[in-house]
N, C-alpha and C. Protein backbone atom coordinates (compact mmCIF):
# COMPACT_ATOMS: atom_id res chain seq x y z
N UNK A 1 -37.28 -43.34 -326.62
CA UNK A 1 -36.45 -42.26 -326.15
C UNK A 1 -36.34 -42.34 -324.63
N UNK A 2 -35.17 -42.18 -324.16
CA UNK A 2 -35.17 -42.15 -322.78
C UNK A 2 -35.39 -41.08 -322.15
N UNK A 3 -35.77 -40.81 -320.79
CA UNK A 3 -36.67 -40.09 -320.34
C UNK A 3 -35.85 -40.20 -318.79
N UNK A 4 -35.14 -38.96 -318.39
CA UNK A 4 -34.46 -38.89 -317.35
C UNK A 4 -35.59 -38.87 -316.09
N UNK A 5 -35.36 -40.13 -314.62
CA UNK A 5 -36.30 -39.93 -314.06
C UNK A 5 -36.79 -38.43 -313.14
N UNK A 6 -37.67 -38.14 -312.74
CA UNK A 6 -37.49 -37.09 -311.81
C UNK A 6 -37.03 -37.17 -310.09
N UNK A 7 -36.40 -38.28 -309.84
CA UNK A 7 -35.90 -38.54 -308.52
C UNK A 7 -34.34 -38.29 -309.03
N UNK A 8 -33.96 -38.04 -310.17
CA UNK A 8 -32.39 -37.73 -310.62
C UNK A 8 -31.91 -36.64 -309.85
N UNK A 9 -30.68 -36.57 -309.11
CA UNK A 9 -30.20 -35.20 -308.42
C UNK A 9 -29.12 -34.77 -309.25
N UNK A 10 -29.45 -33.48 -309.97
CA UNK A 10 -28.18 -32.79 -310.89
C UNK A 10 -27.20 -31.84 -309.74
N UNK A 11 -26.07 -32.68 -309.97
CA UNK A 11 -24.49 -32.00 -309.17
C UNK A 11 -23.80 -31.09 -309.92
N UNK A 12 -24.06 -29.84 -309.73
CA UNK A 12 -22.84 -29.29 -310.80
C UNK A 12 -22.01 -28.79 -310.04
N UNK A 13 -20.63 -29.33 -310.60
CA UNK A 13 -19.65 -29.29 -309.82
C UNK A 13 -18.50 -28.09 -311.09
N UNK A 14 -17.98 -27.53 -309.86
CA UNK A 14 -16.61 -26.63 -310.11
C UNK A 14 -15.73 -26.20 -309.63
N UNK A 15 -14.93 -26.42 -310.46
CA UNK A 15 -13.49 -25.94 -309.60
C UNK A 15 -13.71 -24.47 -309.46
N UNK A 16 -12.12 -24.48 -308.34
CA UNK A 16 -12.28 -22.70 -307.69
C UNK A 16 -10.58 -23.03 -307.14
N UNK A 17 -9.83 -22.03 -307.22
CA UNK A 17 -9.05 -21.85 -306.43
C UNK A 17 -9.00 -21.05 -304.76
N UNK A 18 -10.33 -20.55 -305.04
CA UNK A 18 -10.68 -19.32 -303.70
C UNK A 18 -12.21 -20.57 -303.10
N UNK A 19 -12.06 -21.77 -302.56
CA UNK A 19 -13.57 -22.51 -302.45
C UNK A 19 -14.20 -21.73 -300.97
N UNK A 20 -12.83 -20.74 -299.85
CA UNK A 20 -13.58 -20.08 -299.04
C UNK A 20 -14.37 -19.28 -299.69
N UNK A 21 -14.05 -18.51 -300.33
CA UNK A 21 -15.11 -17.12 -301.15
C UNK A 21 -15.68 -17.42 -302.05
N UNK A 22 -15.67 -18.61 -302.53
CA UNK A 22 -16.64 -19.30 -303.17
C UNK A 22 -17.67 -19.24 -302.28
N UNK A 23 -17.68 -20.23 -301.44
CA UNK A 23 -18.75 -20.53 -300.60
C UNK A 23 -19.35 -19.81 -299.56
N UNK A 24 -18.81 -18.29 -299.11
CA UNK A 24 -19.59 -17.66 -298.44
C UNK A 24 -20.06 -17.00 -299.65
N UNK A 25 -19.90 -16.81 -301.01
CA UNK A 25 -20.65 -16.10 -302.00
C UNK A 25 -21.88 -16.44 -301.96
N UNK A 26 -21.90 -18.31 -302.25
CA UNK A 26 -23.35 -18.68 -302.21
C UNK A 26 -23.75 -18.76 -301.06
N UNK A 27 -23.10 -19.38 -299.93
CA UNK A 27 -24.60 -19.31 -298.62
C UNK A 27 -24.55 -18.11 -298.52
N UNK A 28 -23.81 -17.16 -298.24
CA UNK A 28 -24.01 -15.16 -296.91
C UNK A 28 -24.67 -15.04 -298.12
N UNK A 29 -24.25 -14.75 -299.52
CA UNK A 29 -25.27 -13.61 -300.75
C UNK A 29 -26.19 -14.32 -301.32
N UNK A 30 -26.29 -15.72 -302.10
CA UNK A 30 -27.22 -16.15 -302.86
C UNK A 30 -28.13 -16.94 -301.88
N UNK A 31 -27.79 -17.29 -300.82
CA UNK A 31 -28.71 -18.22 -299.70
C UNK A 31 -28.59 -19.34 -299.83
N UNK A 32 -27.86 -19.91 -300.28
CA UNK A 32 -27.72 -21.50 -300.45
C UNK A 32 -27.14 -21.92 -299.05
N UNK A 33 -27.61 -23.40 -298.54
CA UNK A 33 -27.13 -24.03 -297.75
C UNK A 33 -26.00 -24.86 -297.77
N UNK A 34 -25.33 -25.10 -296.86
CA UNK A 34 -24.40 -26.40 -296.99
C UNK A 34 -24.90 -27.52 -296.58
N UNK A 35 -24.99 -28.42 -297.83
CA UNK A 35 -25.50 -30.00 -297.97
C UNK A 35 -24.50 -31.10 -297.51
N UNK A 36 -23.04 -30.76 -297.61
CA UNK A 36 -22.25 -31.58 -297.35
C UNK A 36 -20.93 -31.14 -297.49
N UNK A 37 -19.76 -31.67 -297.09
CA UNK A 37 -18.54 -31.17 -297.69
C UNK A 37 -17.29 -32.32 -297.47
N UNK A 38 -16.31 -32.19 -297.62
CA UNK A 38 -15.14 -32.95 -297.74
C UNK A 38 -13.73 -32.34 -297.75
N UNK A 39 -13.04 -33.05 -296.73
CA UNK A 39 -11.30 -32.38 -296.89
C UNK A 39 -10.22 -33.84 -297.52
N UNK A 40 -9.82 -33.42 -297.94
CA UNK A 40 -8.44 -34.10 -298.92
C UNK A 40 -8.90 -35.08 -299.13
N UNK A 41 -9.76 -35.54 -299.73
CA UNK A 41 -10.18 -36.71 -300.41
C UNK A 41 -9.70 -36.93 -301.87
N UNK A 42 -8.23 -37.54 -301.60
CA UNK A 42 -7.20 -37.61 -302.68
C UNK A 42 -6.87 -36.17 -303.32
N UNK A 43 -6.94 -35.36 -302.10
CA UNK A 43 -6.45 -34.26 -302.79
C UNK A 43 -7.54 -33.32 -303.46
N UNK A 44 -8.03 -33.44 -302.98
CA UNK A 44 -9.16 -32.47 -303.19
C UNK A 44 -9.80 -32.45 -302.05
N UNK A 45 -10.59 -30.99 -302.24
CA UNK A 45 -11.09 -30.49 -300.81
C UNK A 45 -12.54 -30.00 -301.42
N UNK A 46 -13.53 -30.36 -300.89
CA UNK A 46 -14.56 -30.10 -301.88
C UNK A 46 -15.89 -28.98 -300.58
N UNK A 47 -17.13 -28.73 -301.03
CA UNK A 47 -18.32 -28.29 -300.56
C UNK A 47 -19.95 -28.18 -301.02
N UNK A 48 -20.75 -28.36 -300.76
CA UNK A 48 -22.00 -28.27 -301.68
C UNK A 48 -23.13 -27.84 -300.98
N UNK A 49 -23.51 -27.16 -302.05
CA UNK A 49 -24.18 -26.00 -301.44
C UNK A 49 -25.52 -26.29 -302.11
N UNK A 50 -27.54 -26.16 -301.50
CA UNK A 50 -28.19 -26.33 -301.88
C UNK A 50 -28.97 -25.98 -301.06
N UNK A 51 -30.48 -26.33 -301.42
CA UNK A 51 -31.43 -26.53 -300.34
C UNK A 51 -32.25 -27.52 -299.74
N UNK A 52 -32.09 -28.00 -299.03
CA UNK A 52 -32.29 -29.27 -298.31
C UNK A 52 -33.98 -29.57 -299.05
N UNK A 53 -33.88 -31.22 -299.61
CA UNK A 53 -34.65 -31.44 -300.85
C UNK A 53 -35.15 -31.37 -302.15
N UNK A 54 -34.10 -30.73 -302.58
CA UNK A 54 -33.98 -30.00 -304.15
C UNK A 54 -33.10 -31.31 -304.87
N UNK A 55 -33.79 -31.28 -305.59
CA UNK A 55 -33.02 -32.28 -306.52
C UNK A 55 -31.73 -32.10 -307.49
N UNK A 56 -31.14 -30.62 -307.08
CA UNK A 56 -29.67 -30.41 -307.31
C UNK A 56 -29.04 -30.09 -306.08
N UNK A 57 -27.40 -29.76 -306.73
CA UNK A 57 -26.85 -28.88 -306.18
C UNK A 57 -25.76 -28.29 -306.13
N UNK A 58 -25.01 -27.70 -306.07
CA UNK A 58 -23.59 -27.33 -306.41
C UNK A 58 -22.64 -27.66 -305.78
N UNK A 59 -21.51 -28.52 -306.51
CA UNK A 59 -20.27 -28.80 -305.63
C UNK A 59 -19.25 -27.64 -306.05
N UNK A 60 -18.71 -27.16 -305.48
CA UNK A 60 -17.18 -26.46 -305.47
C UNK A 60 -16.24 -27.53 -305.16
N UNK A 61 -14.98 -27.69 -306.03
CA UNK A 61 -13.81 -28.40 -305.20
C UNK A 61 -12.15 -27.54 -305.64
N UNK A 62 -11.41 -27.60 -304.97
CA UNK A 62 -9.81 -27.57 -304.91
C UNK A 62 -9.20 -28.99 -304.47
N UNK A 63 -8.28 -28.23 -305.62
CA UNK A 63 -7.45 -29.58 -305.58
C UNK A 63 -5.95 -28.62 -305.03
N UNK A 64 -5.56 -29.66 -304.43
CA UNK A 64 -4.11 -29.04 -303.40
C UNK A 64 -3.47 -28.84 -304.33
N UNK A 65 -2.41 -28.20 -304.63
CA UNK A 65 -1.12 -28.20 -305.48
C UNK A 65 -1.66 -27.68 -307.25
N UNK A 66 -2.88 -27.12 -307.67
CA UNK A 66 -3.33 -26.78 -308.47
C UNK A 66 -4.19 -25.82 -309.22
N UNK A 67 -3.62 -25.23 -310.03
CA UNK A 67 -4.51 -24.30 -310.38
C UNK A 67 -5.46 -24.21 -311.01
N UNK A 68 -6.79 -24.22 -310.82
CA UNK A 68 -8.05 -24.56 -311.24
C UNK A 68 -8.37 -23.47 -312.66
N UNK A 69 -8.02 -22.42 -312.84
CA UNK A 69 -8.26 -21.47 -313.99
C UNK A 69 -9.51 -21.12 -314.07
N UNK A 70 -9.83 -20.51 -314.77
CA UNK A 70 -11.53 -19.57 -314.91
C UNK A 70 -12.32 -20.90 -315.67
N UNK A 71 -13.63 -19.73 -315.97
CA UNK A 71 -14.63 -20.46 -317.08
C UNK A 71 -13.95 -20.08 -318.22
N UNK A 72 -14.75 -20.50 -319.24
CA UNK A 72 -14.42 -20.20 -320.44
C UNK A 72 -14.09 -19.19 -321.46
N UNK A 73 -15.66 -19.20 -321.13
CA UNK A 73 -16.01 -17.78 -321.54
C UNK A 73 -17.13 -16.96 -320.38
N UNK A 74 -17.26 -15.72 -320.71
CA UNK A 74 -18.20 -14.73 -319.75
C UNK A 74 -19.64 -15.44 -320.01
N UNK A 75 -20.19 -16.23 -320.11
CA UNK A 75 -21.21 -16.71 -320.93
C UNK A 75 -21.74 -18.04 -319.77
N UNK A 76 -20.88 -18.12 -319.26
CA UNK A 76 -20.72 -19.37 -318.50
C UNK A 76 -21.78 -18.81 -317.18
N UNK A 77 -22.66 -19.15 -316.99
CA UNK A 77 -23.54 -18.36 -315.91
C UNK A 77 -23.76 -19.65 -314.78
N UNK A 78 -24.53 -19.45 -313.80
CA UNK A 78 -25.00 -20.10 -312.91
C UNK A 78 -26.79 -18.70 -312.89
N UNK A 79 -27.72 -19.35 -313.15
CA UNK A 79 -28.86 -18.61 -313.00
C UNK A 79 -29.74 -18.38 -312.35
N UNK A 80 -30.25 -18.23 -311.25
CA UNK A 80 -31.65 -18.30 -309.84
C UNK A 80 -32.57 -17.61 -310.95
N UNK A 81 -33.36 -18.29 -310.77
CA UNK A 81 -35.15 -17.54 -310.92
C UNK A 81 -35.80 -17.68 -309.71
N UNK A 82 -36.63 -16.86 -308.87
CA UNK A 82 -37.24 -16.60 -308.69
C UNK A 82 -38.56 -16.42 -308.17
N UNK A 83 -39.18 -16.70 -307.77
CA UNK A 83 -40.91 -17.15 -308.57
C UNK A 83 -41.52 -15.29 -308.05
N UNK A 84 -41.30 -14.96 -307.25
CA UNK A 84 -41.16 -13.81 -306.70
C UNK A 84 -41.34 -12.41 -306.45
N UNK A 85 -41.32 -11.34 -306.94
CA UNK A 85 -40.47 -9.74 -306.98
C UNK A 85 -39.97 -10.18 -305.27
N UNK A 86 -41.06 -9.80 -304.79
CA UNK A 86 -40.17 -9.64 -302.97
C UNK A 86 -39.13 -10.69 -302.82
N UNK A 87 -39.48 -11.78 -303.47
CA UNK A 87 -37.92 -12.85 -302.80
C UNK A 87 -37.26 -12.07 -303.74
N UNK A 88 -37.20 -12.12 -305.20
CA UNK A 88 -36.09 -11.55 -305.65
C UNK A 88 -35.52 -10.14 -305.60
N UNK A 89 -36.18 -9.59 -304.67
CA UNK A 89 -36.31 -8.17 -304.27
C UNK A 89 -35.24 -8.41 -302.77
N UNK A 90 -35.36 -9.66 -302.29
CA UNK A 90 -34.98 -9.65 -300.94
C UNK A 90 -33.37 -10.07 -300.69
N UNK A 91 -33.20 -11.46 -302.27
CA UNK A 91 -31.99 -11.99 -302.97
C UNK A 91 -30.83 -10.49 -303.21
N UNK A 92 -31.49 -9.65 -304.07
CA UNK A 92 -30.52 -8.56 -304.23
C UNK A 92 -30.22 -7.79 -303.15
N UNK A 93 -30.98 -7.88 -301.89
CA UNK A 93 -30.90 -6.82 -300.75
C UNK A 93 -29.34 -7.99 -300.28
N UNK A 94 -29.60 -8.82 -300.20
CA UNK A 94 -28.48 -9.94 -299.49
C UNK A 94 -27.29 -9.67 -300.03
N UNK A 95 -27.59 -9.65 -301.57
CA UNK A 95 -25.94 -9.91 -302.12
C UNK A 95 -25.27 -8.87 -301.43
N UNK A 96 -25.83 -7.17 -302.08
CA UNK A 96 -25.65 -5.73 -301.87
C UNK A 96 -25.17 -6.22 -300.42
N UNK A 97 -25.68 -6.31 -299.51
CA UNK A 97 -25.92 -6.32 -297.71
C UNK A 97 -24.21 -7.04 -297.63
N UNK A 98 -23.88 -8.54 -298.28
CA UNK A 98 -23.08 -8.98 -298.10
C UNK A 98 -21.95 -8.49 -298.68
N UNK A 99 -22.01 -7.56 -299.52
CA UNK A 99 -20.65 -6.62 -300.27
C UNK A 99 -20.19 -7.44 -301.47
N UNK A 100 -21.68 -7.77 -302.67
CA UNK A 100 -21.14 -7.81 -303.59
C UNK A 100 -21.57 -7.27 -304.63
N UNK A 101 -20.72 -6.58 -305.45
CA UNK A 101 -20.86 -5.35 -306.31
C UNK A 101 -21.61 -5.98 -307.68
N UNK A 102 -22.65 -5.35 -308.37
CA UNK A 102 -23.59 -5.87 -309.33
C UNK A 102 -22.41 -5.46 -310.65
N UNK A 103 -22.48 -6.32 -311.82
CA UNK A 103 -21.64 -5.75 -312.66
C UNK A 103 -22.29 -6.43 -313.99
N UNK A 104 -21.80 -5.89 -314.72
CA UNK A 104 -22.56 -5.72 -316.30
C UNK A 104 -22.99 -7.01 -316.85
N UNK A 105 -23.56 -7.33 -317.70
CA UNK A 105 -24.08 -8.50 -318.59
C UNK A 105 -23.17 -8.24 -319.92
N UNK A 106 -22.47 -9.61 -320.25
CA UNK A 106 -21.75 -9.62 -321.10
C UNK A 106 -22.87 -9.73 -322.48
N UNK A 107 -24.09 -10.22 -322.28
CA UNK A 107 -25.17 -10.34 -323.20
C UNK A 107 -25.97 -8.97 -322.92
N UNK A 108 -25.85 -8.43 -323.98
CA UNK A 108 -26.69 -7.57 -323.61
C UNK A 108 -28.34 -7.84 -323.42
N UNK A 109 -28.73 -8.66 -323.97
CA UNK A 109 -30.44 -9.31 -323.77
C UNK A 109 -30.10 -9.24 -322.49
N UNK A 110 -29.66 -10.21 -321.27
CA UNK A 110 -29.56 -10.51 -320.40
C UNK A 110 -29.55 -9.07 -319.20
N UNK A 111 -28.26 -8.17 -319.33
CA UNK A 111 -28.00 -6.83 -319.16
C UNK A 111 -29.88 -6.39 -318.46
N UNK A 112 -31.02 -6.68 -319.54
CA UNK A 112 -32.35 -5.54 -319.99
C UNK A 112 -33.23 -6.40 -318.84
N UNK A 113 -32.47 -7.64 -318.85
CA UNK A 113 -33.82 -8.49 -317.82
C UNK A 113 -33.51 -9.20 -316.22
N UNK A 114 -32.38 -8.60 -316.25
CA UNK A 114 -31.81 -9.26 -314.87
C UNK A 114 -30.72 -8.84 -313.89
N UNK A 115 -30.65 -9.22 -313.18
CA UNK A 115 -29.43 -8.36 -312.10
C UNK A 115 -28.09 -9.33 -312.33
N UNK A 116 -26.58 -9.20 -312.12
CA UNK A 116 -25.53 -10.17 -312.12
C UNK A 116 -24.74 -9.36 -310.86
N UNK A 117 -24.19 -10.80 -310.22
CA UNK A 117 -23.44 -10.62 -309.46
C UNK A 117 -22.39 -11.57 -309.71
N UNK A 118 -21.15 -11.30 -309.74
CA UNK A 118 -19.94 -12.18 -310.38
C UNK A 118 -19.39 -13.45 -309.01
N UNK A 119 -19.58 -14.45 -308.86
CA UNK A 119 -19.61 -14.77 -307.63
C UNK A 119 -17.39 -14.52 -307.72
N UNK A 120 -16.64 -15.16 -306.74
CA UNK A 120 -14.92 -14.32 -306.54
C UNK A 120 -14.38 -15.50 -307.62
N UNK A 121 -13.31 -14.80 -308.45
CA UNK A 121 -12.39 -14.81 -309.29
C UNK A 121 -11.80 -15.77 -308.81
N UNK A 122 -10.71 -16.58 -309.84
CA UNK A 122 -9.64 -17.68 -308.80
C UNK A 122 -8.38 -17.07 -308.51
N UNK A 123 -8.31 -15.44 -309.35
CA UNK A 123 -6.77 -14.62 -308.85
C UNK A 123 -7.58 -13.15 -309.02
N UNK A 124 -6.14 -12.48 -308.48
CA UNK A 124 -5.79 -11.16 -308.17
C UNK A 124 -6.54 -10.90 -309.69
N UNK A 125 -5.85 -11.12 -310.66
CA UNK A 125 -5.82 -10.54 -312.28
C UNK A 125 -7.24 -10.50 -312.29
N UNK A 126 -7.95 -11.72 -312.22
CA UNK A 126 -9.32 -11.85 -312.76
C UNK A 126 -9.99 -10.83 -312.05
N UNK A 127 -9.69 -10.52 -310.52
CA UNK A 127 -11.11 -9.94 -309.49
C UNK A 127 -10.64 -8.27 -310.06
N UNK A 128 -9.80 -8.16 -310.69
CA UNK A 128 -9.53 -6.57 -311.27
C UNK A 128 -10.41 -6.82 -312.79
N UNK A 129 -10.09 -7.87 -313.16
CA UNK A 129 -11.41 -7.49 -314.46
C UNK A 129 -12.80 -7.44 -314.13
N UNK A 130 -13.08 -8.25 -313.05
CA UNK A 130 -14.84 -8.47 -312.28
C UNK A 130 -14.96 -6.77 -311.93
N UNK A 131 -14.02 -6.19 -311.22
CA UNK A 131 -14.24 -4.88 -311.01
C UNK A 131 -14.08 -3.59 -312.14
N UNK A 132 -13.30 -4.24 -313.13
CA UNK A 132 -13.18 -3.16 -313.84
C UNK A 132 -14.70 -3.44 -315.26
N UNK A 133 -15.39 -4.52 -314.74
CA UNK A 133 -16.67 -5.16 -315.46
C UNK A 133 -17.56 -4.29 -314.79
N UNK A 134 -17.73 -3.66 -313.32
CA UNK A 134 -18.28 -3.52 -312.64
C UNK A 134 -19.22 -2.20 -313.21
N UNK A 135 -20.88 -2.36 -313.12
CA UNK A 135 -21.68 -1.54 -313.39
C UNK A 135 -21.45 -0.05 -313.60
N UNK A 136 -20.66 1.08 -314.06
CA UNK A 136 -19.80 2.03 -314.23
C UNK A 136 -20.91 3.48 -313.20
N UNK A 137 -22.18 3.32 -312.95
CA UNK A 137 -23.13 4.52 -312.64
C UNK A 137 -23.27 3.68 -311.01
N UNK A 138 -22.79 2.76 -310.09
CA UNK A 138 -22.86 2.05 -309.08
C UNK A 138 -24.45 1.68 -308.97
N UNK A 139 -24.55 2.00 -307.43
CA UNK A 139 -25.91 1.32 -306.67
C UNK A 139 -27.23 1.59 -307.61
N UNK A 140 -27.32 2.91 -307.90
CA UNK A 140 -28.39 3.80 -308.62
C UNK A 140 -28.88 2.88 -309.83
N UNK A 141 -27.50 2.31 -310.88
CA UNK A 141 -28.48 1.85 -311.96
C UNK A 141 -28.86 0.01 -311.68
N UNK A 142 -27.82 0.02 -310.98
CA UNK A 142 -28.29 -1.55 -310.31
C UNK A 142 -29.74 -1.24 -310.00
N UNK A 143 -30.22 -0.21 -308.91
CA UNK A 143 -31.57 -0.81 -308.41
C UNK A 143 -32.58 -0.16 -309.35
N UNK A 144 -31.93 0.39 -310.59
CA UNK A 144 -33.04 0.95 -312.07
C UNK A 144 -33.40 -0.48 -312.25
N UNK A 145 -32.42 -1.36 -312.03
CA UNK A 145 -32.04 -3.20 -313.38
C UNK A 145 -33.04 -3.96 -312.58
N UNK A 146 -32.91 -3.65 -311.15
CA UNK A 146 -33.66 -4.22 -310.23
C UNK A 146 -35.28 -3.95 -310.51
N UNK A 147 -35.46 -2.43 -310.22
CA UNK A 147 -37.62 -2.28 -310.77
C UNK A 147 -37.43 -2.87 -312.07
N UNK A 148 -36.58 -2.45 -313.18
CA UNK A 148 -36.95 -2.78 -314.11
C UNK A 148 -37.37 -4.45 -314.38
N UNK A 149 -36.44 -4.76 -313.58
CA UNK A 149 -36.47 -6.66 -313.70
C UNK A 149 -37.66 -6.71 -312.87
N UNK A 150 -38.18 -6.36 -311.91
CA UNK A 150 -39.50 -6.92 -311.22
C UNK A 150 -40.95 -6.12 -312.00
N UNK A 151 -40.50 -5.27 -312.75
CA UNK A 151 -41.68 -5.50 -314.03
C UNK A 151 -41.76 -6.58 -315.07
N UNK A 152 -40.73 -7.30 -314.99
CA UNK A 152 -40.44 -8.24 -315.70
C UNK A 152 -40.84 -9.83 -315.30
N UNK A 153 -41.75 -11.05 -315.91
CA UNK A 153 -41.87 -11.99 -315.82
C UNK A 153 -40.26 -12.83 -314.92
N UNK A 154 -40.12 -13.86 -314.34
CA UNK A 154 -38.82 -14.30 -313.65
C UNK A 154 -38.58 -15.68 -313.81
N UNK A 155 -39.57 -15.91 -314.90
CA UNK A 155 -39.44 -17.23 -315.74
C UNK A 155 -38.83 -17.01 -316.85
N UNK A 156 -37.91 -18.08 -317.44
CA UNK A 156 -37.43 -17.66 -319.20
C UNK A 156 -38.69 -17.79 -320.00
């Protein structure tokens, strides 16, 4: 059986039609760095975001003249753990700080054990469903989701 080495660097890459508000989503709210980036390289304009020595990291790209479209489904996550309460205590102070609104878990399991922040839509249409997704009781039950999640293990 093959056995992926551990010097492997996993890229996950995605399209975006918005790759500015993409990318201040992850460095200003989630803390990610910029590892590298690229303009029109055949038409695409790319960025990647990580932390310097991690063996991943995330590319965003646009392509000129195209519309990139959503995920799939609501299901489609990008996930941070943690090791933490205070970092992940400090992660939610950032997003909040940077103005982004916490909004519901399409899973409800998920909903009981964790905080979501929708990183920006690729249109107008979508960022009215992210908001009309949006936690319905505001700041108050976000930071209930918040103690409740730091009673909570931050490993799966």
């Amino acid at each position: 059986m093959f056995v992926m080495k551990s010097a492997t660097t996993l890229r996950v890459a995605r399209p975006t039609n918005r790759l500015g508000d993409v990318v201040r989503f992850y460095r200003d709210g989630v803390g990610l760095i910029e590892v590298g980036s690229f303009q029109d390289h055949e038409g695409f304009d790319g960025v990647m975001l990580g932390t310097p020595g991690a063996s991943y990291h995330l590319e965003f790209t646009r392509q000129r003249g195209h519309v990139a479209g959503r995920a799939p489904t609501k299901e489609n996550l990008l996930v941070f753990y943690l090791p933490a309460r205070e970092e992940w205590q400090a992660a939610v102070d950032r997003m909040v700080g940077a103005g982004y609104a916490p909004v519901a878990s399409y899973n409800p399991y998920w909903g009981r054990r964790e905080a979501y922040v929708a990183e920006p839509y690729a249109s107008a249409e979508q960022a009215a469903e992210q908001a009309a997704s949006a936690v319905p009781s505001g700041e108050e039950t976000y930071r209930k989701s918040v103690r409740e999640h730091a009673a909570k293990p931050t490993n799966p």
